[in-house]
Protein backbone atom coordinates (compact mmCIF):
# COMPACT_ATOMS: atom_id res chain seq x y z
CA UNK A 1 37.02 4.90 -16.18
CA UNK A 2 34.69 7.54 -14.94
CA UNK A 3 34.28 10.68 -12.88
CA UNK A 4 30.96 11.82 -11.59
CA UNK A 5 28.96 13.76 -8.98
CA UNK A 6 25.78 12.97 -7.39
CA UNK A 7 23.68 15.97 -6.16
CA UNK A 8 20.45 17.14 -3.59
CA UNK A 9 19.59 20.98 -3.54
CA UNK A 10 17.83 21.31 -0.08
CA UNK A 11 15.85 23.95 -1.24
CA UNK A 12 13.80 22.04 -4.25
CA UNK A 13 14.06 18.57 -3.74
CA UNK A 14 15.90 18.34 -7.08
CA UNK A 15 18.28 15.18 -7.19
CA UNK A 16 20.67 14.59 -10.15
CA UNK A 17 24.00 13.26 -11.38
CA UNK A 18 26.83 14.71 -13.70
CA UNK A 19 29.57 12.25 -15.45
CA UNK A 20 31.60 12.02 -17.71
CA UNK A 21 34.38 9.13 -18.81
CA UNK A 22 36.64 8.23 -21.97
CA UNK A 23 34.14 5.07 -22.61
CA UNK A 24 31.11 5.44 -25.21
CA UNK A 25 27.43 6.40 -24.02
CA UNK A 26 28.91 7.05 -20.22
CA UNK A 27 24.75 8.52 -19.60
CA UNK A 28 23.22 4.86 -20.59
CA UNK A 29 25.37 2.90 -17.41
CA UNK A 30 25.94 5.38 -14.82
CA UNK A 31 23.17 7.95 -13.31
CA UNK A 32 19.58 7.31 -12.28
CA UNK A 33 17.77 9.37 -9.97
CA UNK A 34 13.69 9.50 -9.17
CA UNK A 35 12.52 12.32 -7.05
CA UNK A 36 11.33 11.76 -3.52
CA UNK A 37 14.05 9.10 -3.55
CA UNK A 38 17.70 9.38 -4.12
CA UNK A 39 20.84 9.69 -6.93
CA UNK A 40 22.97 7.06 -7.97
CA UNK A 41 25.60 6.94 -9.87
CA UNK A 42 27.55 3.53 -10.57
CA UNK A 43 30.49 2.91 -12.33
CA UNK A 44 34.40 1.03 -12.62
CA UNK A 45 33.14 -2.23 -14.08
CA UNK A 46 29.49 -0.54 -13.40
CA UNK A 47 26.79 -3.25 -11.86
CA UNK A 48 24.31 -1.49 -12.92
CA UNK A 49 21.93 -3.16 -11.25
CA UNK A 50 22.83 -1.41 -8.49
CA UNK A 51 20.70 1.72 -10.23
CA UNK A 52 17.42 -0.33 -10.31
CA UNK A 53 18.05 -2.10 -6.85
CA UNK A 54 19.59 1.24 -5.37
CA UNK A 55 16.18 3.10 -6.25
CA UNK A 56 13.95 0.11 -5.14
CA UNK A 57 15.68 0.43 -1.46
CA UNK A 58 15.54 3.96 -1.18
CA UNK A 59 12.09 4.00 -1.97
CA UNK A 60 11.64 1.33 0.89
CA UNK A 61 13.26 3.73 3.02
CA UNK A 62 16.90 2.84 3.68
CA UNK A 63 19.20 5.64 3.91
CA UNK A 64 21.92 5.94 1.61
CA UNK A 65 24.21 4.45 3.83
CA UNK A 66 21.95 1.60 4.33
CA UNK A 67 21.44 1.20 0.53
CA UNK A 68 25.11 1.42 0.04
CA UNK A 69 25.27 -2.01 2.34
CA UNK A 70 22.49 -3.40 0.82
CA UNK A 71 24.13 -3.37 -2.96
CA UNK A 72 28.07 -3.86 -1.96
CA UNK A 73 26.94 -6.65 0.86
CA UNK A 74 25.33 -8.61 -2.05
CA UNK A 75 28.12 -8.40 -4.69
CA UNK A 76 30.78 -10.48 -5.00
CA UNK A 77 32.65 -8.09 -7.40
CA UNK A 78 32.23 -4.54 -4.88
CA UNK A 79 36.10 -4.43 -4.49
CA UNK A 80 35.89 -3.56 -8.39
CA UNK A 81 32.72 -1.15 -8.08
CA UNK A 82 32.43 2.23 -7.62
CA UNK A 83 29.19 3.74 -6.40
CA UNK A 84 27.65 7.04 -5.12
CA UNK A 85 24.45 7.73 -3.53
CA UNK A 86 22.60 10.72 -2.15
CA UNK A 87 19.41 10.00 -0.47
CA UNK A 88 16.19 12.58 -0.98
CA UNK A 89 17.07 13.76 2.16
CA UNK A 90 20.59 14.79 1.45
CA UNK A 91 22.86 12.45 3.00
CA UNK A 92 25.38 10.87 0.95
CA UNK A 93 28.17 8.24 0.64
CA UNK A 94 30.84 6.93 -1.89
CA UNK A 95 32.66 3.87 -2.47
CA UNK A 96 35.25 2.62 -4.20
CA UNK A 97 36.38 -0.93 -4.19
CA UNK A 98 39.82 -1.97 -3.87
CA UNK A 99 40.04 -3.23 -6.97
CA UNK A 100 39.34 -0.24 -8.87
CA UNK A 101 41.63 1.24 -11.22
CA UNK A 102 44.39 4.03 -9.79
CA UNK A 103 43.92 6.78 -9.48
CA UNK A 104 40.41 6.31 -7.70
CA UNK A 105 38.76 7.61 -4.92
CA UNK A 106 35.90 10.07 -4.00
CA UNK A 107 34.40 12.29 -1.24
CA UNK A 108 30.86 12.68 0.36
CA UNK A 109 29.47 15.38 2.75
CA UNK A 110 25.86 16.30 3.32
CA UNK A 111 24.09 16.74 -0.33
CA UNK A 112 26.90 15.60 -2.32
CA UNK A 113 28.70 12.13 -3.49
CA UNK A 114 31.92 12.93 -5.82
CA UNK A 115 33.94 9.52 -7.63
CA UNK A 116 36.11 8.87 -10.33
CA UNK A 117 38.04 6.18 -11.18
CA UNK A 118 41.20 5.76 -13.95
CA UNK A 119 41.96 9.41 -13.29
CA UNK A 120 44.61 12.13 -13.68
CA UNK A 121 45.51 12.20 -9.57
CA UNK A 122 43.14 13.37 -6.57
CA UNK A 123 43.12 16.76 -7.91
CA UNK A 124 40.07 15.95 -9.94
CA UNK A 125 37.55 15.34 -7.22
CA UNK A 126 39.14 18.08 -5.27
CA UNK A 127 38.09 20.35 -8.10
CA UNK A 128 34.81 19.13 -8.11
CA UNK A 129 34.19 19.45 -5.00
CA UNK A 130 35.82 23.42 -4.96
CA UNK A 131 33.32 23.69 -7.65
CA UNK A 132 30.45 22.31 -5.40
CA UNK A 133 30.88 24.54 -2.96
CA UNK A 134 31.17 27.50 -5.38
CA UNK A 135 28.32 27.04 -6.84
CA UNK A 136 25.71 26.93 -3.54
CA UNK A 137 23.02 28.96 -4.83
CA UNK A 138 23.07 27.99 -8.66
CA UNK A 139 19.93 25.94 -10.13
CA UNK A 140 21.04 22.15 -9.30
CA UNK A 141 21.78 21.05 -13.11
CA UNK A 142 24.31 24.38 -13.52
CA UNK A 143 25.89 23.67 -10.16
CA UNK A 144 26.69 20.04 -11.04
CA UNK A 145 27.62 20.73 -14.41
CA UNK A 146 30.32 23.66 -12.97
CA UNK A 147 31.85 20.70 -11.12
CA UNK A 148 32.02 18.52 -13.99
CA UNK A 149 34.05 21.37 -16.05
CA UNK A 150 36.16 21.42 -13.11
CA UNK A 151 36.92 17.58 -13.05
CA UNK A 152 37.26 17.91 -16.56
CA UNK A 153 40.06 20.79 -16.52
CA UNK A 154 41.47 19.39 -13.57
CA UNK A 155 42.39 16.10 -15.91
CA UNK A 156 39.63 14.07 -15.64
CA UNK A 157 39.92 10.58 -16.99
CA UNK A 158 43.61 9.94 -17.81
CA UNK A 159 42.66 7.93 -20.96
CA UNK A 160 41.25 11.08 -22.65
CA UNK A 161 37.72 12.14 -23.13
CA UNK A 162 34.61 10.70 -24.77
CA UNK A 163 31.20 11.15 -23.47
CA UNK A 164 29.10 12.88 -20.58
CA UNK A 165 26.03 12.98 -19.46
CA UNK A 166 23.21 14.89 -16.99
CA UNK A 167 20.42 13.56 -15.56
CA UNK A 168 18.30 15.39 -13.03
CA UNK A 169 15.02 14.91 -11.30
CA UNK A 170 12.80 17.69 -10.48
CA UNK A 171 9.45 18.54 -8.79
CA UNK A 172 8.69 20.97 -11.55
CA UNK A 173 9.55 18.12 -13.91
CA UNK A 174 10.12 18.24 -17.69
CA UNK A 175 7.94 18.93 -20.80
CA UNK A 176 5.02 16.86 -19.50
CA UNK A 177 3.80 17.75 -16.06
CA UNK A 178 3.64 15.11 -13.66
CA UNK A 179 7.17 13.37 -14.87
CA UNK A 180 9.47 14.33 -12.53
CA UNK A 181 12.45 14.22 -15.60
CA UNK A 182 13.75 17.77 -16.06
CA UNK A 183 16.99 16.57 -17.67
CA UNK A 184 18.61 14.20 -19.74
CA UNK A 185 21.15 15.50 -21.64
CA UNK A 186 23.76 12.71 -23.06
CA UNK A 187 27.02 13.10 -25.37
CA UNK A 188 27.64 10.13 -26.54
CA UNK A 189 30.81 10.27 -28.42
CA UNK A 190 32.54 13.88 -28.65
CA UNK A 191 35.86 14.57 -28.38
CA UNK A 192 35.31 17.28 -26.02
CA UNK A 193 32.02 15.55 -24.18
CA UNK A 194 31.67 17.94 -21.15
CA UNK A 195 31.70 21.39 -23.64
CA UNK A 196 29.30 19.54 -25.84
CA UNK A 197 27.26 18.65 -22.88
CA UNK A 198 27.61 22.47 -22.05
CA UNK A 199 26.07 23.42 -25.03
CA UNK A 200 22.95 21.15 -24.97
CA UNK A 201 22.45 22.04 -21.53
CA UNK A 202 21.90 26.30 -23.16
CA UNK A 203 19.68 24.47 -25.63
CA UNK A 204 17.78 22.84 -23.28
CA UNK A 205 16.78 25.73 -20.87
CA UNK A 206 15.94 27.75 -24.17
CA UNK A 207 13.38 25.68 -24.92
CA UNK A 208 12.41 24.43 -21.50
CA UNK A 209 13.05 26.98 -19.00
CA UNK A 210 9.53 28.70 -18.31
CA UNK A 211 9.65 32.55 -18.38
CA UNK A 212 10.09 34.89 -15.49
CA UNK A 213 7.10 37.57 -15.11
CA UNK A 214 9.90 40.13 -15.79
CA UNK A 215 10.72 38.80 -19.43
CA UNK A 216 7.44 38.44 -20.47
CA UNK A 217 6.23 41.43 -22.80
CA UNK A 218 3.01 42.74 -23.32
CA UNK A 219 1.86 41.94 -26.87
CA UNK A 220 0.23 44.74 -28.41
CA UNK A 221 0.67 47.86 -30.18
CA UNK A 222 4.20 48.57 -31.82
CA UNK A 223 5.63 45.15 -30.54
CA UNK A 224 2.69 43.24 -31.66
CA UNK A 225 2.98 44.89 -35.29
CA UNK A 226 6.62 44.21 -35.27
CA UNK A 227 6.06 40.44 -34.62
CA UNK A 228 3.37 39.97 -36.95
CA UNK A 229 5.49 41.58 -39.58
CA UNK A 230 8.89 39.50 -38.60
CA UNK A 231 6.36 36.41 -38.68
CA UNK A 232 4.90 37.15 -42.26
CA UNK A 233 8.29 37.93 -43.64
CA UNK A 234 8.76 34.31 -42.41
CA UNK A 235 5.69 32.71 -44.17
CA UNK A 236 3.95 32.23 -40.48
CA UNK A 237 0.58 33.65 -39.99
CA UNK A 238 0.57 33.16 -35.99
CA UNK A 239 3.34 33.12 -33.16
CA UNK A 240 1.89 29.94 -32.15
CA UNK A 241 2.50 27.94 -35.66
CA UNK A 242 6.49 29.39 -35.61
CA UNK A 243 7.26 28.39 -32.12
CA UNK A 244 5.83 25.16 -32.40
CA UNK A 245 8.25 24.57 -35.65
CA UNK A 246 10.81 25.84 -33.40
CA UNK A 247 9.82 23.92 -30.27
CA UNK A 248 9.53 27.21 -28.30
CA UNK A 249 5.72 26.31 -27.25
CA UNK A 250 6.46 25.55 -23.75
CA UNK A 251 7.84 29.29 -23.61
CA UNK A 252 4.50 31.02 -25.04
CA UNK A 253 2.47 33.03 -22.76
CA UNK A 254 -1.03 34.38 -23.86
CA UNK A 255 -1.25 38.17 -24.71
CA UNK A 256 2.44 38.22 -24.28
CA UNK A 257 5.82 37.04 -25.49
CA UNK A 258 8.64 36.76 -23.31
CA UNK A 259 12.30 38.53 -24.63
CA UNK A 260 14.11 34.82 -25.55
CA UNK A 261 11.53 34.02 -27.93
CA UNK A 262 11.29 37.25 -29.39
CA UNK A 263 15.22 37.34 -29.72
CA UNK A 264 14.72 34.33 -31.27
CA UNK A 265 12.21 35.36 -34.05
CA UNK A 266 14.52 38.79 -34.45
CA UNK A 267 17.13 36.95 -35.08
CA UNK A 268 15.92 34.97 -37.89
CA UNK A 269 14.55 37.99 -39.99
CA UNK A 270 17.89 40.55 -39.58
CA UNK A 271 18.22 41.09 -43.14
């Protein structure tokens, strides 16, 4: 009922998933992920204890291979299961039980697990993992979420289209440092999930994404007038108050504001 992809970029560590499926809240059954460890995504009739048993063995120190034996060997129902894993060191496998729903099947190669289940035709993984590929070099949540669009334009789930989800793991973390978290972005019911999911995923590195050296600004003479004036005309006495309405805080930079937030403000006082 589901296709998804389960990531590792080499270069940071980061570890995520990407799904989508015509069944509500897809993001509450199928990824998990914790840094250090591995990705799992598990799904067609989901067992998803396999995401809190899948995590435990990694973090023992099986392999994903190994895990993969572990949770299938101990399941009676694995001929109806579908499962990918990718291990903090890269390697990956899929499975799909015999029982699972045509058309199913997947793909794994170093850094990447690819499944779906109830889909249009094999087309749909290949596009994903075309997508994969294209995207080497991309920040790990855009690269998996390119190869979701491509599932999803390849046909995706035959039924139709109702939810997606990312969830990615990340040394740098999320909005409190020290949680590895950096996404965990979820359309629930949509009836175009993977744009939605799209969308929220711009949101998200608005407000989250920390600024480069080169788009920070220098806050002071014309530009500083200008912002004080655009913040007044507002009913703001300080940048700090207005970002933290707009939950820009995490973008702020002492003695300087960077050009997203200050697009931001500009954009608000046009007329």
């Amino acid at each position: 009922m589901t296709f998804s992809i389960v990531g590792h970029d080499p270069a940071t560590g980061d570890l995520g998933v990407a799904v989508a499926s015509k069944f509500l809240g897809v993001g509450a059954a199928v990824p998990a992920a914790r840094l250090g460890q591995g990705a799992i995504a598990t799904q067609s009739f989901a067992n998803t204890l396999y995401k809190r048993d899948g995590l435990a063995a990694l973090a023992g120190g099986s392999d994903a291979a190994a895990t993969l034996r572990s949770l299938t060997g101990a399941d009676d129902q694995r001929e109806e299961r579908q499962v990918g894993i990718v291990d903090a060191a890269g390697r990956a496998v899929t499975f799909t039980g015999e029982g699972c729903n045509a058309w199913a099947g997947g793909v794994a190669r170093d850094g990447v697990a690819i499944q779906g289940n109830i889909l249009t035709g094999p087309e749909v993984v290949e596009a994903m993992s075309d997508a994969w590929t294209a995207g080497e070099g991309l920040p790990l949540a855009r690269r998996l979420y390119a190869a979701l669009v491509a599932g999803d334009g390849a046909g995706g789930d035959r039924r139709g289209r109702q939810s997606a989800a990312l969830y990615v793991v990340s040394e740098t973390g999320g909005y409190t440092p020290g949680d590895d978290l950096a996404y965990d972005l979820r359309v629930d019911d949509h009836p175009d999930p993977v744009t939605e999911l799209g969308r929220l995923l711009d949101i998200h590195d608005v407000l989250f994404k920390p600024p480069t050296d080169e788009e920070l600004l220098p806050l002071a003479g014309e530009l500083a007038q200008e912002v004080r004036s655009r913040l007044f005309r507002l009913g703001y006495e300080d940048l700090d108050t207005w970002a933290g309405v707009e939950n820009l805080e995490l973008r702020l930079r002492a003695g300087h504001i960077d050009t997203t937030v200050l697009s931001i403000l500009r954009s608000q006082t046009t007329s």
